[in-house]
N, C-alpha and C. Protein backbone atom coordinates (compact mmCIF):
# COMPACT_ATOMS: atom_id res chain seq x y z
N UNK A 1 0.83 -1.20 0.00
CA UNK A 1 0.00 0.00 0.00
C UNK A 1 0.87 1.26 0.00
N UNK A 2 1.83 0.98 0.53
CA UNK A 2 2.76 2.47 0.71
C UNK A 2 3.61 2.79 -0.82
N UNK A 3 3.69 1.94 -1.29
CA UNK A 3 4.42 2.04 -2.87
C UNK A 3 2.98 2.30 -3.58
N UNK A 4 1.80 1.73 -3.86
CA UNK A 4 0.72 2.75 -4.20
C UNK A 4 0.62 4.04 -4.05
N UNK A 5 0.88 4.41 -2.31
CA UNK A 5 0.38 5.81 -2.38
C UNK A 5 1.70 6.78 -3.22
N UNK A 6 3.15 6.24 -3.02
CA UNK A 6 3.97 6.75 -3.56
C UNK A 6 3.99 7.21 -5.06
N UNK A 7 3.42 6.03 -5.83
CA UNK A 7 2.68 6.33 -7.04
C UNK A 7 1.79 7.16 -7.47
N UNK A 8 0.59 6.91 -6.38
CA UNK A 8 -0.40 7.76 -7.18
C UNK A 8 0.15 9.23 -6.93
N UNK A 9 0.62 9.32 -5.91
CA UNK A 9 1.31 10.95 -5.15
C UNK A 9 2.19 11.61 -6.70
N UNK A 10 2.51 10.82 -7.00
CA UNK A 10 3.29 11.60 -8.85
C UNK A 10 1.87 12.16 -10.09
N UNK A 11 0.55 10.64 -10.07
CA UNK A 11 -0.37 10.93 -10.99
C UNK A 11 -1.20 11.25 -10.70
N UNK A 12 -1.81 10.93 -9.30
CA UNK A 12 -3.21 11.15 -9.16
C UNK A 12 -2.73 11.91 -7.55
N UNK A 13 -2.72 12.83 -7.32
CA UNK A 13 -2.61 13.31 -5.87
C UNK A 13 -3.33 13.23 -5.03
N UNK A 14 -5.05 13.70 -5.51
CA UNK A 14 -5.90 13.64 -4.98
C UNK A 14 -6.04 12.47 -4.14
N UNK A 15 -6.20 11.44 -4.98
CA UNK A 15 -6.44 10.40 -4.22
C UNK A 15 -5.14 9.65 -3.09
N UNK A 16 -4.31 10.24 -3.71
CA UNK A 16 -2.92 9.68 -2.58
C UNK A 16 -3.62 10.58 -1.33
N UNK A 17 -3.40 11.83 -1.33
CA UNK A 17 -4.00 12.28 -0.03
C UNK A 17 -5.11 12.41 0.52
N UNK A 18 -6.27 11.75 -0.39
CA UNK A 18 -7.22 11.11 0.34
C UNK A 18 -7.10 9.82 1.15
N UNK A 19 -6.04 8.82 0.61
CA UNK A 19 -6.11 7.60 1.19
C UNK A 19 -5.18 8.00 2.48
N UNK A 20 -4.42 8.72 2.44
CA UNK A 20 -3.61 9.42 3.65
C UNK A 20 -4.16 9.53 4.74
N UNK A 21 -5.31 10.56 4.69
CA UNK A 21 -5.79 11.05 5.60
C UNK A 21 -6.74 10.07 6.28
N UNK A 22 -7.32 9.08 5.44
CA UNK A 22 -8.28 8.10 5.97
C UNK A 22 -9.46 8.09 5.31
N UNK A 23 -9.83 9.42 4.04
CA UNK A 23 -10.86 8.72 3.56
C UNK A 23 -11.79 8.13 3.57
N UNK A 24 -13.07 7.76 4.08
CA UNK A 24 -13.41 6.29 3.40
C UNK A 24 -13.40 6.28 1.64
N UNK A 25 -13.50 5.08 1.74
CA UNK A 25 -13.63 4.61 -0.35
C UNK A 25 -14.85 3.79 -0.22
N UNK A 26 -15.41 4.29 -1.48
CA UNK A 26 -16.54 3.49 -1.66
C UNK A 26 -16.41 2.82 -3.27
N UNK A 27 -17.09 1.76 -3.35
CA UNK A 27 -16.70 1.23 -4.56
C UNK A 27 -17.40 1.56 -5.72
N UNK A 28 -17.15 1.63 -7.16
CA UNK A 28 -17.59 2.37 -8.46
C UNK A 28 -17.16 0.82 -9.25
N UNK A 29 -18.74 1.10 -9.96
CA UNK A 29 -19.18 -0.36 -10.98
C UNK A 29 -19.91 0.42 -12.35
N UNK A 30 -19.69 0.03 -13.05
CA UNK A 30 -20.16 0.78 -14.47
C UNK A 30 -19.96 -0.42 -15.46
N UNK A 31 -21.29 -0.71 -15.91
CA UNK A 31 -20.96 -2.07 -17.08
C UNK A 31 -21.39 -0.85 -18.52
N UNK A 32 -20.61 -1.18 -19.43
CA UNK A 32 -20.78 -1.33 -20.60
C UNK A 32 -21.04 -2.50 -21.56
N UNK A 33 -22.75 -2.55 -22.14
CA UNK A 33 -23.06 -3.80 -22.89
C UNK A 33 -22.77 -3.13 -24.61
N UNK A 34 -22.25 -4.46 -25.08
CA UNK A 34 -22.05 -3.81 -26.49
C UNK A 34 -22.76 -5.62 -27.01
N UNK A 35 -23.50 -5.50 -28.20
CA UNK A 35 -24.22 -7.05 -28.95
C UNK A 35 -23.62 -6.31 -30.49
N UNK A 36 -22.89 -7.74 -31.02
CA UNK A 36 -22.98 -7.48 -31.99
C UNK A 36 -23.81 -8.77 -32.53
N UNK A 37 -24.90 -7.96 -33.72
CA UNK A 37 -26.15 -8.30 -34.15
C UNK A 37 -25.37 -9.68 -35.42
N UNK A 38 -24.22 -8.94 -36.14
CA UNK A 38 -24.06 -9.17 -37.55
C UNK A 38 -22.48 -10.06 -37.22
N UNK A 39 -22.50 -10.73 -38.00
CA UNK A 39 -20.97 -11.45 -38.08
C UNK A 39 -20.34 -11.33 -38.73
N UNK A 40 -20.17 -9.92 -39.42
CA UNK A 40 -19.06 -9.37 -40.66
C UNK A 40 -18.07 -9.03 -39.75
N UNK A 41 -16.50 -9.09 -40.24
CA UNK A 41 -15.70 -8.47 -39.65
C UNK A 41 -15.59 -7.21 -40.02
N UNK A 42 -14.89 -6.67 -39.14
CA UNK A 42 -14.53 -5.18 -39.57
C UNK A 42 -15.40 -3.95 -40.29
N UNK A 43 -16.80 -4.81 -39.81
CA UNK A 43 -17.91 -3.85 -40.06
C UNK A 43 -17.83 -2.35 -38.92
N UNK A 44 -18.70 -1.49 -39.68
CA UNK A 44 -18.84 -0.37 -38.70
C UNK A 44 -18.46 -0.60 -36.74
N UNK A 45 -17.98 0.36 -36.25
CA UNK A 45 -17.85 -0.21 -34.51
C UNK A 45 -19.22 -0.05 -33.86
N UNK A 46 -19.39 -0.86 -32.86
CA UNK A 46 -20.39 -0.85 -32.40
C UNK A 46 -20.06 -0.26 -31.03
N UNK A 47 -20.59 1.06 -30.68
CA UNK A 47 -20.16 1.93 -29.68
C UNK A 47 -21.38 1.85 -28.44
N UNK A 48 -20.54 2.04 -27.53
CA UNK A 48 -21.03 1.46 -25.62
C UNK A 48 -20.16 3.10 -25.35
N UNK A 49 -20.93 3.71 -23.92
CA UNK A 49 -20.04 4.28 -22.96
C UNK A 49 -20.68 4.45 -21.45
N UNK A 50 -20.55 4.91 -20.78
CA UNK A 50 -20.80 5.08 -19.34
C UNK A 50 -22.00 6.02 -19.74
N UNK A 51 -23.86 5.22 -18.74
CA UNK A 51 -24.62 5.62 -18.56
C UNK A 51 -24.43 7.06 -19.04
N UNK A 52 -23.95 7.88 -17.75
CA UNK A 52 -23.76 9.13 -17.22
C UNK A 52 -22.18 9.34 -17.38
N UNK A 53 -22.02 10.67 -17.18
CA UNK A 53 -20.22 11.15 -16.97
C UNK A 53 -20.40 11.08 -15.41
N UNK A 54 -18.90 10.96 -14.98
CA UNK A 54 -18.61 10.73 -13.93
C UNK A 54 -18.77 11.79 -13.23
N UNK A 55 -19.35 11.73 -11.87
CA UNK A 55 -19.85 12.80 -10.96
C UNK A 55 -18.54 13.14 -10.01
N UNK A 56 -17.91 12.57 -9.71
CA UNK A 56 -16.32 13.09 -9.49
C UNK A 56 -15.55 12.01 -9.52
N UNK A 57 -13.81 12.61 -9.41
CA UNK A 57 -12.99 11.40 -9.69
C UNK A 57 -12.86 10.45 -9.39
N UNK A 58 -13.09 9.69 -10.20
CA UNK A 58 -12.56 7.78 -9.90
C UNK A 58 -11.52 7.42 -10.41
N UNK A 59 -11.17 6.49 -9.33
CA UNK A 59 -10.17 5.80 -9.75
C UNK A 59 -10.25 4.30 -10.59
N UNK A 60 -9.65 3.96 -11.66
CA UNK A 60 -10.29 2.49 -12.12
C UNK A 60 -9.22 1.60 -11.69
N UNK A 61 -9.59 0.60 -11.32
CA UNK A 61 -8.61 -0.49 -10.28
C UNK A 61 -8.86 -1.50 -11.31
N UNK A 62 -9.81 -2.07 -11.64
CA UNK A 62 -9.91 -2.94 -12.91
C UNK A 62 -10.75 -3.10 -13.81
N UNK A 63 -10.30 -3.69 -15.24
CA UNK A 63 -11.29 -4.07 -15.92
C UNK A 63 -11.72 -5.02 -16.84
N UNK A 64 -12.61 -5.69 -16.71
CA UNK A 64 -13.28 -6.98 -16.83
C UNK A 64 -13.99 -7.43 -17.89
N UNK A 65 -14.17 -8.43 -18.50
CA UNK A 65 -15.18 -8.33 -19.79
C UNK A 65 -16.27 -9.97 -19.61
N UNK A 66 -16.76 -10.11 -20.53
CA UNK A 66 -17.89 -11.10 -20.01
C UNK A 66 -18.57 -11.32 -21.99
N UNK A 67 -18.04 -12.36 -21.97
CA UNK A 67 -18.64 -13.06 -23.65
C UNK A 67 -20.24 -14.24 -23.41
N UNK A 68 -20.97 -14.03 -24.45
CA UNK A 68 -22.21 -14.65 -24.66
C UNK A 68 -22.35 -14.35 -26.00
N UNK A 69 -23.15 -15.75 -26.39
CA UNK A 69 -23.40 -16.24 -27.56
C UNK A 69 -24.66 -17.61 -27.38
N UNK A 70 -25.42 -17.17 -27.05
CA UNK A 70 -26.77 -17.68 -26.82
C UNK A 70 -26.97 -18.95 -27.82
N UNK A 71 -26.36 -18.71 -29.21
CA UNK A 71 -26.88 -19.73 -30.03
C UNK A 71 -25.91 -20.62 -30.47
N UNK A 72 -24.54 -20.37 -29.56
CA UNK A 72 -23.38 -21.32 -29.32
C UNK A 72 -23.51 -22.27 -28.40
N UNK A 73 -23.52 -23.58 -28.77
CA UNK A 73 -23.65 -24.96 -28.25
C UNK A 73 -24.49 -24.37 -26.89
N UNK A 74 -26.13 -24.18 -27.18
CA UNK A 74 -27.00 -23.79 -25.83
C UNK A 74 -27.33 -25.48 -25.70
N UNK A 75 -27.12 -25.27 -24.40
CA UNK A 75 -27.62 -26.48 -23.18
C UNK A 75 -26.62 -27.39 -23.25
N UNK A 76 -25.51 -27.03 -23.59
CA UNK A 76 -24.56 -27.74 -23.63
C UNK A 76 -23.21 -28.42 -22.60
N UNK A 77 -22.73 -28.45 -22.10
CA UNK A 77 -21.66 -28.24 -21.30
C UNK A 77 -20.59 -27.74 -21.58
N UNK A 78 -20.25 -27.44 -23.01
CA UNK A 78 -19.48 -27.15 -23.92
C UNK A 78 -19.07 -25.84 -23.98
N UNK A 79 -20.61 -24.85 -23.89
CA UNK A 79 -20.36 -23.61 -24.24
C UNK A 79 -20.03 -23.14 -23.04
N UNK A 80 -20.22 -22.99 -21.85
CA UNK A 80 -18.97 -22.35 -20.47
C UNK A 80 -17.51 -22.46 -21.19
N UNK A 81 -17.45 -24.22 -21.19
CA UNK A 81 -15.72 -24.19 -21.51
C UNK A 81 -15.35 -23.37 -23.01
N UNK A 82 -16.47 -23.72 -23.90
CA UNK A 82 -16.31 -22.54 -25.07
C UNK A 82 -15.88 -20.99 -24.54
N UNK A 83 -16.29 -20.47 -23.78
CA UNK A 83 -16.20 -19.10 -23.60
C UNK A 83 -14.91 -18.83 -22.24
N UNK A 84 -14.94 -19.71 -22.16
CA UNK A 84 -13.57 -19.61 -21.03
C UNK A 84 -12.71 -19.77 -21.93
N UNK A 85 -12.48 -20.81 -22.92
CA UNK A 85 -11.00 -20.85 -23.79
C UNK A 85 -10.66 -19.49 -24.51
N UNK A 86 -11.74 -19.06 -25.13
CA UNK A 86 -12.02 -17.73 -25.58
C UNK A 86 -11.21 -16.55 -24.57
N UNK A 87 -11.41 -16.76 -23.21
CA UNK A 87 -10.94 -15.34 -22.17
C UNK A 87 -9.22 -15.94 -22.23
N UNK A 88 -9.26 -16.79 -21.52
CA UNK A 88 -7.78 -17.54 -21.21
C UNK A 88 -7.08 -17.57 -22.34
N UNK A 89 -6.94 -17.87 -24.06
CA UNK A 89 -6.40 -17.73 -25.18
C UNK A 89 -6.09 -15.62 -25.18
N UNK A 90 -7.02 -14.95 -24.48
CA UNK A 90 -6.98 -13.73 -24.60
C UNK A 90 -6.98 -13.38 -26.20
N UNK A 91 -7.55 -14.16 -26.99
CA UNK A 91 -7.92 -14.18 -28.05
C UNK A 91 -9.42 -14.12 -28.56
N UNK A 92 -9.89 -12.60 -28.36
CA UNK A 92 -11.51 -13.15 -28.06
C UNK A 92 -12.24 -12.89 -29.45
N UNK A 93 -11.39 -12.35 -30.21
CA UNK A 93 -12.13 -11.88 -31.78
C UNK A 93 -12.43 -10.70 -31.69
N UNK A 94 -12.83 -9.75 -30.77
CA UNK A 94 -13.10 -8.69 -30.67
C UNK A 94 -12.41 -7.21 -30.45
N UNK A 95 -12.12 -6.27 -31.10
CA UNK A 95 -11.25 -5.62 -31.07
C UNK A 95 -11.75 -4.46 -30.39
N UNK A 96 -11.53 -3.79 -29.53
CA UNK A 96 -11.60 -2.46 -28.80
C UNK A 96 -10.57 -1.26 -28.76
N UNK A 97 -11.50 -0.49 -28.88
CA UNK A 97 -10.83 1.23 -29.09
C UNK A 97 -11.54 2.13 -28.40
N UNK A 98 -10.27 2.90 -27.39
CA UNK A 98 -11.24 3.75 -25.87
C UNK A 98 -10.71 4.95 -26.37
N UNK A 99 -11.81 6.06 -26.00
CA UNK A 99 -11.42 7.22 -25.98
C UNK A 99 -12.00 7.65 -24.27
N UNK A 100 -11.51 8.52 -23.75
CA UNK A 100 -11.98 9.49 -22.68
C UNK A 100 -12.01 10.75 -22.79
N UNK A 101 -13.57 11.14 -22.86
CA UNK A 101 -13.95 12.07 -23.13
C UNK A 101 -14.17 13.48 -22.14
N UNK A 102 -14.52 14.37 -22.21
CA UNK A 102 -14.80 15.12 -21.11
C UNK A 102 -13.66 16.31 -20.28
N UNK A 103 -12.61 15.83 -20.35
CA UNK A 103 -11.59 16.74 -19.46
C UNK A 103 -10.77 15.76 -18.60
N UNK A 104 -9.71 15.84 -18.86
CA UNK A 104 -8.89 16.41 -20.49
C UNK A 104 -9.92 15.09 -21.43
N UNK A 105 -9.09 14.77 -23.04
CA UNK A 105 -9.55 14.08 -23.60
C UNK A 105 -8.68 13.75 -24.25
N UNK A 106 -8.92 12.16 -24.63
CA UNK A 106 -7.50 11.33 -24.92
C UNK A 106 -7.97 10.04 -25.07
N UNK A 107 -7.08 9.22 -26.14
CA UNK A 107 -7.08 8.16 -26.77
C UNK A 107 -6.51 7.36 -26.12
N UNK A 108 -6.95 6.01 -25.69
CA UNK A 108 -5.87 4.66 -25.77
C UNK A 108 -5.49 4.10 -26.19
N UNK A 109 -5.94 3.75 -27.25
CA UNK A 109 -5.39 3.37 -28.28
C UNK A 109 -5.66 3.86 -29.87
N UNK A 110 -4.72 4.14 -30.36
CA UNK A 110 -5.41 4.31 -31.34
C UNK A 110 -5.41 3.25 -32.94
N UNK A 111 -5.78 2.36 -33.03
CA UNK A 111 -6.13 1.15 -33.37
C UNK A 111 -6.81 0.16 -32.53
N UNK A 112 -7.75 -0.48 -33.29
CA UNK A 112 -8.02 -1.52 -32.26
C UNK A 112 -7.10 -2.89 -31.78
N UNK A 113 -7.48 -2.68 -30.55
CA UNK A 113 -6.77 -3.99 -30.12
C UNK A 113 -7.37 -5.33 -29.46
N UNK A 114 -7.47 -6.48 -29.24
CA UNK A 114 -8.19 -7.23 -28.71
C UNK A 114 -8.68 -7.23 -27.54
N UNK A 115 -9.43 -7.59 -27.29
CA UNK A 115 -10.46 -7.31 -25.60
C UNK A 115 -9.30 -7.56 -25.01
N UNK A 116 -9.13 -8.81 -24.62
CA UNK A 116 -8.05 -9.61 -24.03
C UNK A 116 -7.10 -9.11 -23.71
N UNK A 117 -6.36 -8.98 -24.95
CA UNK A 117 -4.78 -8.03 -24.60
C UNK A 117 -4.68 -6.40 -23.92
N UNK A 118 -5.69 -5.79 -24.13
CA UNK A 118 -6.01 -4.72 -24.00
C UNK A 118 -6.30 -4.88 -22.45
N UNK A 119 -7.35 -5.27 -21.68
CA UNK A 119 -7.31 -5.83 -20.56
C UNK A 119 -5.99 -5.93 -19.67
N UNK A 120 -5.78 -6.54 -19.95
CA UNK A 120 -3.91 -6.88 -19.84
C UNK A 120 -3.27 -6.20 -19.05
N UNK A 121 -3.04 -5.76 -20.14
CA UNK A 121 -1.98 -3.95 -20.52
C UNK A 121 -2.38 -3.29 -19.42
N UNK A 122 -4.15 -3.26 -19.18
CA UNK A 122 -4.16 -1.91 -18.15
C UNK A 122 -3.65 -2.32 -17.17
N UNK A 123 -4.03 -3.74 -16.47
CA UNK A 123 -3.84 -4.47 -15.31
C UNK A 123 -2.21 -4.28 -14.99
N UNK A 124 -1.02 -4.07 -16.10
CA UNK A 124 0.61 -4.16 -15.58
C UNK A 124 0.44 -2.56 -15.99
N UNK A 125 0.14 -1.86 -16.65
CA UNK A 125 0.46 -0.39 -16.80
C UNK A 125 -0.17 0.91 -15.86
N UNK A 126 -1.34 0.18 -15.27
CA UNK A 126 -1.79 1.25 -14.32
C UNK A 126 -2.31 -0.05 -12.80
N UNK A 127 -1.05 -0.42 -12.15
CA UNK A 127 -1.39 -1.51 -11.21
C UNK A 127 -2.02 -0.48 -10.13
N UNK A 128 -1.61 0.99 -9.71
CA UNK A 128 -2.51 1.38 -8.71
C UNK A 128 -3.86 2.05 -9.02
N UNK A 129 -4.30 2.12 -10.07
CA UNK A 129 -5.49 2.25 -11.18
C UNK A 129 -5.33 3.53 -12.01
N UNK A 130 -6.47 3.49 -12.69
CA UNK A 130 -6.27 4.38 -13.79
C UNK A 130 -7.29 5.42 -13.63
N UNK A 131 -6.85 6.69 -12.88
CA UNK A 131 -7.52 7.87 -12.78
C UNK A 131 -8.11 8.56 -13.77
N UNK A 132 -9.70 8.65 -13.58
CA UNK A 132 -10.73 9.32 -14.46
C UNK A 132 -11.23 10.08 -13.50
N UNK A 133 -11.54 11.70 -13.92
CA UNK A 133 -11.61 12.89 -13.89
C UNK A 133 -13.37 13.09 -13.87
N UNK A 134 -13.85 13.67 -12.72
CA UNK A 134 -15.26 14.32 -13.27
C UNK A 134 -15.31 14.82 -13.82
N UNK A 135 -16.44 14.69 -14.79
CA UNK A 135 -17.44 14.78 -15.78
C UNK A 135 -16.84 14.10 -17.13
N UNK A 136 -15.90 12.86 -16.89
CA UNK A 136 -15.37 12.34 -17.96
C UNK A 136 -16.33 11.60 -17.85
N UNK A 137 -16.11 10.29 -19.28
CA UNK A 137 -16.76 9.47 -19.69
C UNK A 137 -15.45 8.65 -20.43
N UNK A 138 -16.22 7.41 -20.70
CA UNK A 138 -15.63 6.90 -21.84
C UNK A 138 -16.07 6.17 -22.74
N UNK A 139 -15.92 6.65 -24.14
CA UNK A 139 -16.36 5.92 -25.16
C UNK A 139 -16.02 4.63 -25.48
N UNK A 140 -16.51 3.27 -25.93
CA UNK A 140 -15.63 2.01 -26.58
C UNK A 140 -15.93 2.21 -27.51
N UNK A 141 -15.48 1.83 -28.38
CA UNK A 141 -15.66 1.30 -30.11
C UNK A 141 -15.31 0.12 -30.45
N UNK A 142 -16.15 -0.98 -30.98
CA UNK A 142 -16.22 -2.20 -30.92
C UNK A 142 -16.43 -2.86 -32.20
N UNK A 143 -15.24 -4.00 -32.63
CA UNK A 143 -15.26 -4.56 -34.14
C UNK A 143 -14.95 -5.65 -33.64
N UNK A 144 -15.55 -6.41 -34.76
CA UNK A 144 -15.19 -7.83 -34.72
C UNK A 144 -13.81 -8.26 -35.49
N UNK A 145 -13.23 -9.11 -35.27
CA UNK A 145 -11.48 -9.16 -35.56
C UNK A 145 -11.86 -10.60 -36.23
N UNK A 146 -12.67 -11.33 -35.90
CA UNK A 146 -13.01 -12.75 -36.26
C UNK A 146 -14.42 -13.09 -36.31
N UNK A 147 -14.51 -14.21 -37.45
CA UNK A 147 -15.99 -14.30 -37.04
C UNK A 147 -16.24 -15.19 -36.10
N UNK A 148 -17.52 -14.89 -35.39
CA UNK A 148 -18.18 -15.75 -34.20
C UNK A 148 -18.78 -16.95 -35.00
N UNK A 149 -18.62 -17.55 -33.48
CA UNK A 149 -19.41 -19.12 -33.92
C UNK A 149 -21.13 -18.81 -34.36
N UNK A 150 -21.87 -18.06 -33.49
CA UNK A 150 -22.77 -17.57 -33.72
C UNK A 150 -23.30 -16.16 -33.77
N UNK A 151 -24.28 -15.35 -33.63
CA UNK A 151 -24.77 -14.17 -33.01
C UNK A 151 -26.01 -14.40 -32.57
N UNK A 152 -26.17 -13.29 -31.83
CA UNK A 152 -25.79 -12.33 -31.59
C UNK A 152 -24.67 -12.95 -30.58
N UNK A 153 -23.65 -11.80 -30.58
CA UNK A 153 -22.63 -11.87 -29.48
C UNK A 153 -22.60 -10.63 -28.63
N UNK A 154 -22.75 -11.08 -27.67
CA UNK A 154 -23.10 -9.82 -26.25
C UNK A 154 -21.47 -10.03 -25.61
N UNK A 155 -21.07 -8.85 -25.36
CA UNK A 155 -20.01 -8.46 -24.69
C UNK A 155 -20.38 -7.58 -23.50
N UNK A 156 -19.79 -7.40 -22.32
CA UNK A 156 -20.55 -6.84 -21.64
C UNK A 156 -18.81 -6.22 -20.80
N UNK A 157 -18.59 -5.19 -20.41
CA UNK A 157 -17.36 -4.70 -19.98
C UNK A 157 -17.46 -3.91 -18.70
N UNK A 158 -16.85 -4.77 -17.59
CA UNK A 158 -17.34 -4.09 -16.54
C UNK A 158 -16.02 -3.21 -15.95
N UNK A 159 -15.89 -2.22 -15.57
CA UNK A 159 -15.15 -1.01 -15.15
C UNK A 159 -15.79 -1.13 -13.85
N UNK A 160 -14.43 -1.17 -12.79
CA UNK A 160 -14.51 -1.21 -11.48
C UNK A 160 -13.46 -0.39 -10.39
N UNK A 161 -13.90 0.16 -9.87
CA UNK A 161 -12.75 1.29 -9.10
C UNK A 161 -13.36 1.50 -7.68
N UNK A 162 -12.65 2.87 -7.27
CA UNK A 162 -12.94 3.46 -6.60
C UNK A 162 -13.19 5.09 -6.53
N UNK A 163 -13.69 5.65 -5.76
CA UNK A 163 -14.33 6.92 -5.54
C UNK A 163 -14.05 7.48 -4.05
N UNK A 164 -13.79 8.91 -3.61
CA UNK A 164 -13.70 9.10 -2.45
C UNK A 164 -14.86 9.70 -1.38
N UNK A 165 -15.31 9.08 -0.47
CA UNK A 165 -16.79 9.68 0.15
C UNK A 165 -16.48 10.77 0.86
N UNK A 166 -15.96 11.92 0.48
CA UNK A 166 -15.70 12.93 0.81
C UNK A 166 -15.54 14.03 0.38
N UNK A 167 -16.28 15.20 0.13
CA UNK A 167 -17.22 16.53 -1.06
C UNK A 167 -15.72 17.23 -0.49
N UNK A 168 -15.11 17.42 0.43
CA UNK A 168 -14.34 18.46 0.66
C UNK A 168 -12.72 18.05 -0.16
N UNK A 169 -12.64 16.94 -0.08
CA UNK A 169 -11.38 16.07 -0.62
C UNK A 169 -11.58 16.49 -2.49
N UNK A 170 -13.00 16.26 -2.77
CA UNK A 170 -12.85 16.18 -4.13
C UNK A 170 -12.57 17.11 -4.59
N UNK A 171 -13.12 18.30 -3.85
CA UNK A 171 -13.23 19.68 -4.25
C UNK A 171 -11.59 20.37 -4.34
N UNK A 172 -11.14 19.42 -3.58
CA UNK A 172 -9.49 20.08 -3.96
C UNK A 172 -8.84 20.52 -5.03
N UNK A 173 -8.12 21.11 -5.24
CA UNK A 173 -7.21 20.82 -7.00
C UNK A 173 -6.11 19.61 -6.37
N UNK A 174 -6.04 19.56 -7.69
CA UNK A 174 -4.56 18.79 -7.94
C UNK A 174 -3.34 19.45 -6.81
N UNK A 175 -3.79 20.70 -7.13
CA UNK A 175 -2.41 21.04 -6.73
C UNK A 175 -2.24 21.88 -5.45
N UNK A 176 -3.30 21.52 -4.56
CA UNK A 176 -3.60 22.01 -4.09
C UNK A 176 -3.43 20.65 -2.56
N UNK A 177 -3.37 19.31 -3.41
CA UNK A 177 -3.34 17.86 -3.10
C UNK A 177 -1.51 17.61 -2.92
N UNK A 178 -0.99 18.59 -4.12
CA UNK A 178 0.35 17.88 -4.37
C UNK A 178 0.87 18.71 -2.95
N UNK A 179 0.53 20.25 -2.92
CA UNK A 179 1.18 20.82 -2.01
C UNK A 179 1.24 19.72 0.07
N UNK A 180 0.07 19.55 0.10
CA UNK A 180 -0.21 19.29 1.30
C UNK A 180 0.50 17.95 1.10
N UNK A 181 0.51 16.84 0.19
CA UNK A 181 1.32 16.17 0.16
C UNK A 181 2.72 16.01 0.76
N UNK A 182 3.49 16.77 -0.32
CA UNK A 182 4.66 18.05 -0.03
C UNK A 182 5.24 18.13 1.54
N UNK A 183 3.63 18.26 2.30
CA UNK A 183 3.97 18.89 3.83
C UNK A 183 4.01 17.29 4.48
N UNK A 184 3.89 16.66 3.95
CA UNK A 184 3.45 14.87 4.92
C UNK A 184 4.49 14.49 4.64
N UNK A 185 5.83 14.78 3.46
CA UNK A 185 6.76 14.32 3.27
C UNK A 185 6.76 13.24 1.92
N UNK A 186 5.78 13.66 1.33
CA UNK A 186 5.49 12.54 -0.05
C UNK A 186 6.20 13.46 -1.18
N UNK A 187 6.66 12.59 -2.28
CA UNK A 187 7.11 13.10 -3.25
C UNK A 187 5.89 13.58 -3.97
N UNK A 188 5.61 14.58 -4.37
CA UNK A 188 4.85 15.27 -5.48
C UNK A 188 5.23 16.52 -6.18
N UNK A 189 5.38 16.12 -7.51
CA UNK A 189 6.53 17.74 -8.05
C UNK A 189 4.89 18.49 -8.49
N UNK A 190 6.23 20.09 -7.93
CA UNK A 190 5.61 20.90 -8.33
C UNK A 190 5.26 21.64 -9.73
N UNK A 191 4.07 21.52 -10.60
CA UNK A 191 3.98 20.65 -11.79
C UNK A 191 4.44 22.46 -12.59
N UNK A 192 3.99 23.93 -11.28
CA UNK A 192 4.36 25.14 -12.25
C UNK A 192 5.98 25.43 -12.21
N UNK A 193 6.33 24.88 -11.07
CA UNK A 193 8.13 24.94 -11.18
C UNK A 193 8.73 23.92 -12.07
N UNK A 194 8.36 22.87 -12.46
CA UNK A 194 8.58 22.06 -13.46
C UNK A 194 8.91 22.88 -15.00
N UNK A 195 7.34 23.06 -15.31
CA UNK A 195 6.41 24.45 -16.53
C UNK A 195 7.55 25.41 -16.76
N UNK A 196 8.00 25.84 -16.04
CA UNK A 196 8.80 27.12 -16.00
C UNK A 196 10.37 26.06 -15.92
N UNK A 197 10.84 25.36 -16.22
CA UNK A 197 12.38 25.49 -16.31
C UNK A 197 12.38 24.53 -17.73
N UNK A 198 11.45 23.55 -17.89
CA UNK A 198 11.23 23.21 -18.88
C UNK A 198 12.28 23.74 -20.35
């Protein structure tokens, strides 16, 4: 936990000195369902995003996906292990492309990449999670890379984090997080003395 907070104290301040102080955290669930109807590849994307934009910052700790194909070996015993070889190969046919919208705004990829691998990536590249900003959102864009055994194919992508239960914490700036940081003895640079020697 202490190499977390050391981390987020560089990207996400806020939340380093929320978890500092004691915080509570409450947990943040957001599914995105995406069906694709048609079994062409590389047809048009089929776009999913969050209900609502985010009412203040979350943090995303992980994210998850979930395959169905209703008219793949139904009543079978087959189709579970069908759709597990599918996650575990991390080869799922399906290609995904995120944008985050809202403030700031920014691409993850820009090509699609497979559910699977993509997954991945976030899990070793953002291990203390991946900070989203109120009133962001995020878009998917969704192609098929392979054809399915059947359709419709329901994908369903669940985004899971955390949030801080505390209006006065959120209301902070950044830098306003890095300073008090600063005073607890955490590394957090100062991002306008940085700006300026640049």
């Amino acid at each position: 936990m202490d190499q977390d907070i050391k981390n987020l104290a560089l990207y996400a301040p806020k939340f380093a000195y929320g978890l500092i102080i004691g915080v509570p955290r409450v947990p943040f669930l957001v599914d995105v369902p995406i069906q694709f109807s048609s079994s062409v590849v590389s047809a048009p994307p089929v776009i999913g995003t969050f209900d609502n934009n985010l009412t203040q910052d979350t943090l995303i700790t992980r994210v998850s996906y979930n395959l169905f194909q209703q008219n793949s070996f139904p009543g079978s015993p087959f189709q579970s292990l069908y759709f597990n070889q599918l996650k575990q190969s991390g080869q799922t046919g399906v290609g995904i492309q995120m944008d985050v919208y809202g403030g700031p705004k920014y691409s993850i990829n820009d090509d699609f990449t497979d559910m699977g691998n993509l997954f991945d990536v976030f899990a070793v590249t953002w291990p203390e999670g991946w900070p989203l900003y109120k009133q962001s959102n995020v878009k998917v864009s969704a192609i098929l890379t392979q054809t399915p055994v059947s359709v419709p194919l329901n994908v369903t992508l669940t985004f899971m984090g955390i949030q801080l239960l505390d209006k006065s914490v959120d209301d902070l700036s950044a830098e306003e997080c890095r300073n008090r940081l600063r005073k607890l003895g955490f590394e957090s640079p100062d991002l306008s003395v940085l700006a300026t020697t640049a």
